[in-house]
Protein backbone atom coordinates (compact mmCIF):
# COMPACT_ATOMS: atom_id res chain seq x y z
CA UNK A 1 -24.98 7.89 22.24
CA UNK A 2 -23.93 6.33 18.73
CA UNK A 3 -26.04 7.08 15.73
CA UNK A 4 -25.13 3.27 15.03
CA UNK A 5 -25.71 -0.25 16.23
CA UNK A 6 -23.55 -2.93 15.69
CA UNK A 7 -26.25 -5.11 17.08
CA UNK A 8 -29.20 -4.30 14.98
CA UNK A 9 -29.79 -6.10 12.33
CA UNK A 10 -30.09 -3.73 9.95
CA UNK A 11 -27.40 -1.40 11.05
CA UNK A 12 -25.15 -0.33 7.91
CA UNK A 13 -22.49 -0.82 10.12
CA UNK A 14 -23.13 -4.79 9.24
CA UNK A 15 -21.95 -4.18 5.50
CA UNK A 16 -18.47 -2.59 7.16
CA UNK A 17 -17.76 -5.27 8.98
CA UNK A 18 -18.80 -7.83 6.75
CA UNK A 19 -15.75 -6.56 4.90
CA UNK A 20 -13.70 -6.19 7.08
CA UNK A 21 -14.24 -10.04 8.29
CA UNK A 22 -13.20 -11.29 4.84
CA UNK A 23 -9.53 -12.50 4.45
CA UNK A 24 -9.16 -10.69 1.38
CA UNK A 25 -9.76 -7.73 2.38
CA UNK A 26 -7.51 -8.30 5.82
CA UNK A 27 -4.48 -9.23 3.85
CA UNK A 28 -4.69 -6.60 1.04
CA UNK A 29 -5.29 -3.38 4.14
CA UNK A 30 -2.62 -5.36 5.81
CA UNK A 31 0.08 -5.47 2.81
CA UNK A 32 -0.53 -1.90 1.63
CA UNK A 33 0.58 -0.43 5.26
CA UNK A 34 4.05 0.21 4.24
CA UNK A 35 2.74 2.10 0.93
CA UNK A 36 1.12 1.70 -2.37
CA UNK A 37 1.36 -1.21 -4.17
CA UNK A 38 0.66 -2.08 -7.68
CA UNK A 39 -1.95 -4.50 -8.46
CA UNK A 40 -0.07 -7.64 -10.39
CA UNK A 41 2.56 -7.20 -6.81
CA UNK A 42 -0.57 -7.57 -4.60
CA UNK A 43 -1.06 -10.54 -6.64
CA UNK A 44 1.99 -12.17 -6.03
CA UNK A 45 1.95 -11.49 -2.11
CA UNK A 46 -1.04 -12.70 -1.59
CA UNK A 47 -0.75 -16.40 -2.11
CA UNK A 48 -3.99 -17.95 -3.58
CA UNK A 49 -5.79 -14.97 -4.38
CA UNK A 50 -7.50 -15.71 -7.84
CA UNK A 51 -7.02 -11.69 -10.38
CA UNK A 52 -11.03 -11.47 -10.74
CA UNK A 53 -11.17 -11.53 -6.49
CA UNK A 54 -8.74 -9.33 -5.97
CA UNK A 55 -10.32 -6.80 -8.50
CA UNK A 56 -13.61 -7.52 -6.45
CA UNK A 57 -12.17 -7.12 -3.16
CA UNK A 58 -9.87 -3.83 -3.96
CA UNK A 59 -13.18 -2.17 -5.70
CA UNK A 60 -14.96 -2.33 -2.56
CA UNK A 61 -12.48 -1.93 -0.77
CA UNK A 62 -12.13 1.25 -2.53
CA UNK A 63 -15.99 2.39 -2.42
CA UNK A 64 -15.91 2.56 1.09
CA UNK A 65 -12.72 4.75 1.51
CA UNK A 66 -10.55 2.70 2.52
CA UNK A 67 -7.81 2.64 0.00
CA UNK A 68 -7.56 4.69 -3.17
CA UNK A 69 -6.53 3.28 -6.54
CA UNK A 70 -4.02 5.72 -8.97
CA UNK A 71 -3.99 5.08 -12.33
CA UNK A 72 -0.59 6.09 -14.30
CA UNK A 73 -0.20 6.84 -17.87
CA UNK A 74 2.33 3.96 -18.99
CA UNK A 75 2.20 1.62 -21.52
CA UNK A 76 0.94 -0.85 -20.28
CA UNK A 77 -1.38 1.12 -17.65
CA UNK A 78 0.01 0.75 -14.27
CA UNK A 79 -2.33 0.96 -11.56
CA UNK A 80 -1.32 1.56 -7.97
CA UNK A 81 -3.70 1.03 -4.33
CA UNK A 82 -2.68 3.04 -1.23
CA UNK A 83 -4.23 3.63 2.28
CA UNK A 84 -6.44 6.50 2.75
CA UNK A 85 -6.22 8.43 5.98
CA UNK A 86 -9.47 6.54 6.66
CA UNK A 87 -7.92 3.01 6.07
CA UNK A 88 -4.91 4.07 7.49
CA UNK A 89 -7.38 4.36 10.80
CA UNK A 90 -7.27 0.40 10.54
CA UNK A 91 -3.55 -0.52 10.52
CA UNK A 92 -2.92 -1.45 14.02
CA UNK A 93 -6.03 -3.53 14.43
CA UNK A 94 -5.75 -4.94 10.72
CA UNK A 95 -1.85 -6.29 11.59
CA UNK A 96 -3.29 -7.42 15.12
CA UNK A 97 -5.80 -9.57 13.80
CA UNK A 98 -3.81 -10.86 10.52
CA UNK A 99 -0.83 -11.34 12.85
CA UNK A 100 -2.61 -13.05 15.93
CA UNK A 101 -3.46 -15.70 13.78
CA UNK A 102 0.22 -16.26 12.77
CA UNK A 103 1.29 -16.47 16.41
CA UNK A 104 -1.19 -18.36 18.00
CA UNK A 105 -1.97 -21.27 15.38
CA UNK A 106 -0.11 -23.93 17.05
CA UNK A 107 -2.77 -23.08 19.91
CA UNK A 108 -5.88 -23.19 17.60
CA UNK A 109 -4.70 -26.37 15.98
CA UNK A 110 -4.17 -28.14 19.36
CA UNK A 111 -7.38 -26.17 20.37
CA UNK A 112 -9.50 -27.95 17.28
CA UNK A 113 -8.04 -31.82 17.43
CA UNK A 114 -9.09 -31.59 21.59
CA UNK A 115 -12.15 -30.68 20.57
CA UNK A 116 -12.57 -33.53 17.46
CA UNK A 117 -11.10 -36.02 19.99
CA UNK A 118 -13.61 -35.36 22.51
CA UNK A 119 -16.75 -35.47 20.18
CA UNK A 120 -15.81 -38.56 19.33
């Protein structure tokens, strides 16, 4: 038997997947699986992200072990996020999800103006 429940409400196991339901954090775990990454090139990949969410997002991100941040000594600082084994545990299912959503959008958007049409 699990020492956790999804199901009960006050599981911790709630706060985990809280964040792992957020897009944010799905497209940052998804873009650092081919390796670390520098904060200002997350930035740039990920199209609409405002800086002060992404800070937000990769600092709890990185409280719960998921990826670690490296700090080097340049001028100015550069500051790299990687996978850690743990969120390296999450790649497969991470891409899945992210890249279900690519495929099968034509079939949600059909999907949603049936369903508008009919409520009509």
């Amino acid at each position: 038997m699990l020492a956790f429940d999804v199901y009960e409400d006050r599981c911790p196991t709630r706060m985990v997947l809280d964040r792992l339901a957020d897009k944010w954090a799905l497209l940052i775990l998804d873009r650092l699986h081919d390796g670390p990454v520098r904060f200002n090139h997350l930035r740039r990949d990920i199209k609409g992200i405002s800086q002060k969410v992404l800070s937000q997002t990769l600092k709890k991100l990185e409280r719960d072990g998921l990826i670690s941040r490296q700090v080097f000594a340049t001028v100015p600082v550069t500051v790299e996020y990687g996978l850690t084994d743990l969120g390296r545990t999450l790649t497969d299912t991470v891409a899945a999800l992210a890249h279900w959503a690519e495929r099968n959008m034509d079939a949600v958007v059909a999907a949603q103006k049936a369903y508008d049409a009919a409520a009509r």
